[in-house]
N, C-alpha and C. Protein backbone atom coordinates (compact mmCIF):
# COMPACT_ATOMS: atom_id res chain seq x y z
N UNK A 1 -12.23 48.15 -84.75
CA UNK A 1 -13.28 48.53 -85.67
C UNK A 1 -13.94 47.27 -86.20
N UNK A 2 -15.36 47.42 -86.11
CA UNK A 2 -15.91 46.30 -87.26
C UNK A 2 -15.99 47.10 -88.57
N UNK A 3 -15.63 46.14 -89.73
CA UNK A 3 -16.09 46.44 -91.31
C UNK A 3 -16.55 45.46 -91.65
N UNK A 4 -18.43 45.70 -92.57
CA UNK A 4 -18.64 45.07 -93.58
C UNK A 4 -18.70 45.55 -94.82
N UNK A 5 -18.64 44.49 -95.92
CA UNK A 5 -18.34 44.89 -97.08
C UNK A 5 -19.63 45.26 -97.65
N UNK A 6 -20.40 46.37 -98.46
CA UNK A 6 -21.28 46.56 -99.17
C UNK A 6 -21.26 45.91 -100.52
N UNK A 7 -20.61 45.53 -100.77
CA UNK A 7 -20.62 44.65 -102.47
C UNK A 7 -20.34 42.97 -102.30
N UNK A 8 -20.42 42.43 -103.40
CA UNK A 8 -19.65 40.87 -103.47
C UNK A 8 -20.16 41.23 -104.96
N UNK A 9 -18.57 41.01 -105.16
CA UNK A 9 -18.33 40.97 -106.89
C UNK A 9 -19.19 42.43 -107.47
N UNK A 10 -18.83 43.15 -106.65
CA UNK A 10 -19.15 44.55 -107.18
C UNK A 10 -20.82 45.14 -107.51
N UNK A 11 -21.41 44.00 -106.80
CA UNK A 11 -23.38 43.75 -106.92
C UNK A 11 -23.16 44.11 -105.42
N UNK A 12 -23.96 45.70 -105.20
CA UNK A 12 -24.82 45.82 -103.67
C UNK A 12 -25.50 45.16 -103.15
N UNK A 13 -24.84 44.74 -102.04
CA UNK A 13 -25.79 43.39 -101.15
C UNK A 13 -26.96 44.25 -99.78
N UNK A 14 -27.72 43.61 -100.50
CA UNK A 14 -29.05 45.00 -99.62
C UNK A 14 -28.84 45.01 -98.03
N UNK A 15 -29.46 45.63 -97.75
CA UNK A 15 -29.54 46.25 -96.20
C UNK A 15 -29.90 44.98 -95.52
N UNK A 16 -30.90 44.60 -95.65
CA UNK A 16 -31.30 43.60 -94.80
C UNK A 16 -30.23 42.11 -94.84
N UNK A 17 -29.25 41.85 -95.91
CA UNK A 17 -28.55 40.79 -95.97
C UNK A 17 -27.22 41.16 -94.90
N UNK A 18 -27.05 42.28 -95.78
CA UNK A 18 -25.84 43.23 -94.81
C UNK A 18 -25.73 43.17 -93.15
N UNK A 19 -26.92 42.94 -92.67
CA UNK A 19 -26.95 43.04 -91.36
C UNK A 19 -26.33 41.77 -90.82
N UNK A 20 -27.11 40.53 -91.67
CA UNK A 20 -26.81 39.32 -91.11
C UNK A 20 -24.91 38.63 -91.01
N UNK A 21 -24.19 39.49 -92.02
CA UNK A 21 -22.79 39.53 -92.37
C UNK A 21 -22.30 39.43 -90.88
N UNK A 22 -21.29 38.61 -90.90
CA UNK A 22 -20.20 39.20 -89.50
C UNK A 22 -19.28 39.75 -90.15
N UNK A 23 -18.94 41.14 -89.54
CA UNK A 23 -17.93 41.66 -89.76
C UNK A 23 -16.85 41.33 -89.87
N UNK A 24 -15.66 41.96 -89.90
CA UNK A 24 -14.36 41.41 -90.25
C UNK A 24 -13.92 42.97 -88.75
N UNK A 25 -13.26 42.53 -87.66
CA UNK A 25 -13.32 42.83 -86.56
C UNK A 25 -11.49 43.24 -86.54
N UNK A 26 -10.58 44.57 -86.76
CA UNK A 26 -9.41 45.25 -86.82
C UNK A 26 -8.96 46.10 -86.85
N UNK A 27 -8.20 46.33 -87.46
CA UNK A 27 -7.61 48.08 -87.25
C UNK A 27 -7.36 48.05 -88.85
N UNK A 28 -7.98 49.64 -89.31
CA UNK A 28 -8.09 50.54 -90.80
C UNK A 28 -7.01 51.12 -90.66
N UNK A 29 -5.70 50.64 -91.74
CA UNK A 29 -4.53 51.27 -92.08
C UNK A 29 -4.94 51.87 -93.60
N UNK A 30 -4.17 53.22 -93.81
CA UNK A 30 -4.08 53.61 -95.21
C UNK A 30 -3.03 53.70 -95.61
N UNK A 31 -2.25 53.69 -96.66
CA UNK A 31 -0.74 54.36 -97.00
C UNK A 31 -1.22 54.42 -99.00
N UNK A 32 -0.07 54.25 -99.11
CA UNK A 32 0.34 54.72 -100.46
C UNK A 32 1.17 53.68 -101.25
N UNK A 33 0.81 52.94 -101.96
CA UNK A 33 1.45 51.64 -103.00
C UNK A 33 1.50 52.04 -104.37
N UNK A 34 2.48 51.61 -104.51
CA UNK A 34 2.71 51.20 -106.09
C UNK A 34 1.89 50.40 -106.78
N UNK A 35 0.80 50.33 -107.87
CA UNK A 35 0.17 49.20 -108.12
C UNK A 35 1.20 48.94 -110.22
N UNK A 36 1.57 47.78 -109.99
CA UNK A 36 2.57 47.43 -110.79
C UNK A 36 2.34 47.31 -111.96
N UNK A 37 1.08 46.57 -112.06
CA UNK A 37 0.22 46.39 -113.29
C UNK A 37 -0.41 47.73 -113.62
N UNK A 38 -0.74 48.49 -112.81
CA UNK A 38 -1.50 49.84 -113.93
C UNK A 38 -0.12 51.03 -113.67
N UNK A 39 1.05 50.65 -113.26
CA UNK A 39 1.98 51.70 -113.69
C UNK A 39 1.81 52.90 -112.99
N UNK A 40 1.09 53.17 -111.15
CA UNK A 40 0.54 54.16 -110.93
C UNK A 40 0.71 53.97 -109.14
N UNK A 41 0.86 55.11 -108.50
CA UNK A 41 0.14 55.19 -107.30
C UNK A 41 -0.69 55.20 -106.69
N UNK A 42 -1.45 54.36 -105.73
CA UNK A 42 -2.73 54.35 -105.02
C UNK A 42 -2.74 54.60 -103.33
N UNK A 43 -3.87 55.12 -103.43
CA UNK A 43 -4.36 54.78 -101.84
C UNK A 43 -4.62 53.69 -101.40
N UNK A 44 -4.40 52.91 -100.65
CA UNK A 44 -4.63 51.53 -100.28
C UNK A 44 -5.22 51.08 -98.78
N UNK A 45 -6.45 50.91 -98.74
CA UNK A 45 -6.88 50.53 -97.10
C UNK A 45 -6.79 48.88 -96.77
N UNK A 46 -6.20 48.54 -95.73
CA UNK A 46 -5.87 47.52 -95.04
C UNK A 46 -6.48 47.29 -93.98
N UNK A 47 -7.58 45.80 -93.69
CA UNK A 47 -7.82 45.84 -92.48
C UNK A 47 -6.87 44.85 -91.84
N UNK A 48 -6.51 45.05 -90.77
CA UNK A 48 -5.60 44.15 -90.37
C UNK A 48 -6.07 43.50 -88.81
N UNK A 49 -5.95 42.42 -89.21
CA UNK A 49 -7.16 41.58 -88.70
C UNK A 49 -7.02 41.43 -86.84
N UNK A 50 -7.07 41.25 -85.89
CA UNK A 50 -7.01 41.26 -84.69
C UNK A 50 -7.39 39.72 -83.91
N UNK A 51 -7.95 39.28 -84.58
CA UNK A 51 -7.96 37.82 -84.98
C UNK A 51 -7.19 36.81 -85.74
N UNK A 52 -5.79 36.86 -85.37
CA UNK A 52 -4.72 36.24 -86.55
C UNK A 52 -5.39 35.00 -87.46
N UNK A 53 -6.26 33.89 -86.88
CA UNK A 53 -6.67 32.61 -87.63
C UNK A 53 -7.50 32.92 -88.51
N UNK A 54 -8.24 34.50 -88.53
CA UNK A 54 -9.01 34.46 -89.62
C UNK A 54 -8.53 35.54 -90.68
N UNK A 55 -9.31 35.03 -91.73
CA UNK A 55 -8.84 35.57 -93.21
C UNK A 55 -8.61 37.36 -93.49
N UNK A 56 -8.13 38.18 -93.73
CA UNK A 56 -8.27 39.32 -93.94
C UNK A 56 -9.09 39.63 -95.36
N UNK A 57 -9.96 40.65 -95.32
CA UNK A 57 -10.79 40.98 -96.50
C UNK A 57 -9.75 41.17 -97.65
N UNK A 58 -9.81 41.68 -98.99
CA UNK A 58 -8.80 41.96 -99.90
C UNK A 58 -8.61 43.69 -99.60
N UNK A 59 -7.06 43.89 -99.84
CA UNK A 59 -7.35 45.58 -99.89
C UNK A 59 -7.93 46.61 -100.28
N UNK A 60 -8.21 47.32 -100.18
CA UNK A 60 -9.45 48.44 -100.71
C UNK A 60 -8.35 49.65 -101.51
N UNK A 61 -8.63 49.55 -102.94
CA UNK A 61 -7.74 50.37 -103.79
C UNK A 61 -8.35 51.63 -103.78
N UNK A 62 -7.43 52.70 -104.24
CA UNK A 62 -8.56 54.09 -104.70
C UNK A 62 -8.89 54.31 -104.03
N UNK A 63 -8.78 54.10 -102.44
CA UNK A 63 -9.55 54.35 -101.45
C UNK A 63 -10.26 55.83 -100.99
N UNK A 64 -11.36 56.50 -100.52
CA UNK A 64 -11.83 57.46 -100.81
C UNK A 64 -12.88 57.68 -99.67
N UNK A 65 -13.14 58.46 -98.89
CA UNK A 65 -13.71 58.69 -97.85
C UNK A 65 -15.38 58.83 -98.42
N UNK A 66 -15.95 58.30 -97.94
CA UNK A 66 -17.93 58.59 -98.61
C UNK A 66 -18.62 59.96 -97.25
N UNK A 67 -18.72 58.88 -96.56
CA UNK A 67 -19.38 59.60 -95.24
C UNK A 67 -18.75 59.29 -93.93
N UNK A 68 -18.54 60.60 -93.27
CA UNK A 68 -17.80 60.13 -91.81
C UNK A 68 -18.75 60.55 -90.92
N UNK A 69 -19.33 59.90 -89.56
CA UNK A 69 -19.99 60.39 -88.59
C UNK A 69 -19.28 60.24 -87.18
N UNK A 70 -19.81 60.17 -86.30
CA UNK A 70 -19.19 60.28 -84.77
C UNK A 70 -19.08 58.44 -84.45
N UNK A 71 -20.09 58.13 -85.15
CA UNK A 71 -19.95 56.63 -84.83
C UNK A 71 -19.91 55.60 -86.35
N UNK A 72 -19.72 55.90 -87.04
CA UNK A 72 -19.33 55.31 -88.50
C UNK A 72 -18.43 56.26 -89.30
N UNK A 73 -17.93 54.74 -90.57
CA UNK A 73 -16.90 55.73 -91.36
C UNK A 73 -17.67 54.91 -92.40
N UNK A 74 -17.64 55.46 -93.83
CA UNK A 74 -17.77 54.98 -95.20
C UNK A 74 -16.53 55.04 -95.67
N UNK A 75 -16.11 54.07 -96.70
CA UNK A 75 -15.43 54.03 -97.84
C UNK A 75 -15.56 53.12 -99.18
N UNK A 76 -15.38 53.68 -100.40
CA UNK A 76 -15.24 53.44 -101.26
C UNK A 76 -13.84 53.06 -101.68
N UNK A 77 -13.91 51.86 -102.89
CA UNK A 77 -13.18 52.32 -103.73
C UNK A 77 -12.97 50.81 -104.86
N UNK A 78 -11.74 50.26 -104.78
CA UNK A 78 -11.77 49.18 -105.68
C UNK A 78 -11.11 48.37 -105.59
N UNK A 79 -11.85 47.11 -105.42
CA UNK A 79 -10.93 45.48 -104.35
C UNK A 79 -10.89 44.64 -106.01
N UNK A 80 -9.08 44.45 -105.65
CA UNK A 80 -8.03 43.28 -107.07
C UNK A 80 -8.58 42.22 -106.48
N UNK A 81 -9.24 41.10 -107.32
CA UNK A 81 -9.57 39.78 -107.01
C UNK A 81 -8.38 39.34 -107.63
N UNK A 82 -7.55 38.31 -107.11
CA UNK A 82 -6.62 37.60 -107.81
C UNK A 82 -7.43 36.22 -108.69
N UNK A 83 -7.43 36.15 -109.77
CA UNK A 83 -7.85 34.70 -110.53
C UNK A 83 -7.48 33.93 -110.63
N UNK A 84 -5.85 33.57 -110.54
CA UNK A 84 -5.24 32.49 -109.87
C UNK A 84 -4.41 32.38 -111.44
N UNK A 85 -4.42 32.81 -112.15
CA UNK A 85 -3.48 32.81 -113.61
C UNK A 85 -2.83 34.08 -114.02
N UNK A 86 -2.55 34.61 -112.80
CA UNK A 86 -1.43 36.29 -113.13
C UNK A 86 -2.13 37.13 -113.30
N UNK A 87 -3.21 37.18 -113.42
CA UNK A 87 -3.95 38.44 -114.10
C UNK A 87 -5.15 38.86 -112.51
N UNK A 88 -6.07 40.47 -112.85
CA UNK A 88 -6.96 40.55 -111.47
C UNK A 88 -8.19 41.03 -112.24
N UNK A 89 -9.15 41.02 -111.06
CA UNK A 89 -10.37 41.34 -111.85
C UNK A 89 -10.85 42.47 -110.86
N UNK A 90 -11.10 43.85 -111.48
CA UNK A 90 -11.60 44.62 -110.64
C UNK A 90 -13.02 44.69 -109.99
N UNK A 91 -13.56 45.17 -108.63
CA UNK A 91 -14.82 45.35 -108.20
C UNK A 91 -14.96 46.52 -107.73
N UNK A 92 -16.16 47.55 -107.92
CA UNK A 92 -16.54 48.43 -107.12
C UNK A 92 -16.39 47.67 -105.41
N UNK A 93 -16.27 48.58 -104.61
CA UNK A 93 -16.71 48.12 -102.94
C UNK A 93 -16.68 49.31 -102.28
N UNK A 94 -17.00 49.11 -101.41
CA UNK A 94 -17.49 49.74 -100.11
C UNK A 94 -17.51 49.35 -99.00
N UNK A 95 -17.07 49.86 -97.79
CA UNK A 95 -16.69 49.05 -96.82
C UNK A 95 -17.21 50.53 -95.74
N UNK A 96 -18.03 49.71 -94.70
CA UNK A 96 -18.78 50.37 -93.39
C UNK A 96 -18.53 49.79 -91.81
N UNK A 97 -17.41 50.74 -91.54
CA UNK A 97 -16.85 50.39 -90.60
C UNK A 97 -17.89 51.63 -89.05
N UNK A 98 -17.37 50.67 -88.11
CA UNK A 98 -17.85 51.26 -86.71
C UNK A 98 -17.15 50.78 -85.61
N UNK A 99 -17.23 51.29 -84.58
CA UNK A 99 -16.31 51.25 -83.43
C UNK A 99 -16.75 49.69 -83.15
N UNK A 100 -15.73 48.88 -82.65
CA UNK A 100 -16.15 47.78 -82.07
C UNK A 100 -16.84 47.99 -80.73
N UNK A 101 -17.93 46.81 -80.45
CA UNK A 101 -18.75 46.51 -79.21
C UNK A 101 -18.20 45.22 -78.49
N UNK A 102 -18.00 45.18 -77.39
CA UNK A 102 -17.30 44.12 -76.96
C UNK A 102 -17.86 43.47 -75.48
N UNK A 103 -18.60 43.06 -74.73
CA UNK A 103 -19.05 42.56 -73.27
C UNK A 103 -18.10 42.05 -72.93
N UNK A 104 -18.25 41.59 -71.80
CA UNK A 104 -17.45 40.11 -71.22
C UNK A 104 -17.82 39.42 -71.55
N UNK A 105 -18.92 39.13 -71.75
CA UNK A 105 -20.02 37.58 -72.28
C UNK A 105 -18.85 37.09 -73.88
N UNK A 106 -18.76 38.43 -74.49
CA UNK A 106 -18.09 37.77 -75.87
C UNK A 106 -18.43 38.82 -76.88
N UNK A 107 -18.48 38.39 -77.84
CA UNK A 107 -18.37 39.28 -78.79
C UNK A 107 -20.29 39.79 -79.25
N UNK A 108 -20.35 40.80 -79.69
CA UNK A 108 -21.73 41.42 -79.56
C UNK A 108 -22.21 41.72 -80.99
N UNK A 109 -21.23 42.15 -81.48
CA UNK A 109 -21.12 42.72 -82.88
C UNK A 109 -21.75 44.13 -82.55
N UNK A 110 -22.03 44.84 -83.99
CA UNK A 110 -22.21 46.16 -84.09
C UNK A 110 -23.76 46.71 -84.46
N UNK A 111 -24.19 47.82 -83.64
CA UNK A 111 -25.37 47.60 -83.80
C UNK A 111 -25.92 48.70 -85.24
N UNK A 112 -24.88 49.35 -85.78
CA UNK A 112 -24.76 50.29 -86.34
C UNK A 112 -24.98 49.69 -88.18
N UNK A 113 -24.30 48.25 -88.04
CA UNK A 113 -24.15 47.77 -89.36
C UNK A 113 -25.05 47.15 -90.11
């Protein structure tokens, strides 16, 4: 799957910026976590990267289905920034995933995003 993120720092990054993004190119896990600090259970989406050298996005909390089609998925919900002094800072996000495109030539990206 490719996913890009619709937010940075919880501000919608418009359509036309969105396009220019490279995706983050893996496989969408969901399960169920403990989140420690709010004392509660969540939905939690994971992309897990297929590319080991590069960075994985942060997890997607609250996770929540928007729109599903034959060739895209939406989701919502809410990415923990760590601040680096124990504490997190929450963001709205959104994340627009689509089947990966792949040639021989190399990588193509998605024409959907």
């Amino acid at each position: 799957m490719d996913m890009v993120r619709s937010r940075e720092n919880g501000k919608v990054i418009p359509g036309w910026q969105r396009g220019r993004l490279r995706p983050f190119r893996g496989i969408l896990l969901m399960k169920i976590e403990h989140i420690h600090e709010l004392h509660r259970f969540s939905r939690v989406g994971r992309i897990y990267m297929l590319d080991q050298k590069a960075a994985p996005p942060p997890p997607l909390w609250d996770i929540e289905p928007i729109e599903m089609g034959v060739d895209f998925w939406s989701y919502t919900g809410i990415e923990r920034i760590d601040d680096g002094l124990g504490s997190f800072t929450d963001h709205a996000q959104s994340w627009v995933l689509v089947p990966a495109r792949e040639t021989l030539g190399g990588y193509h990206g998605s024409e959907r995003i």
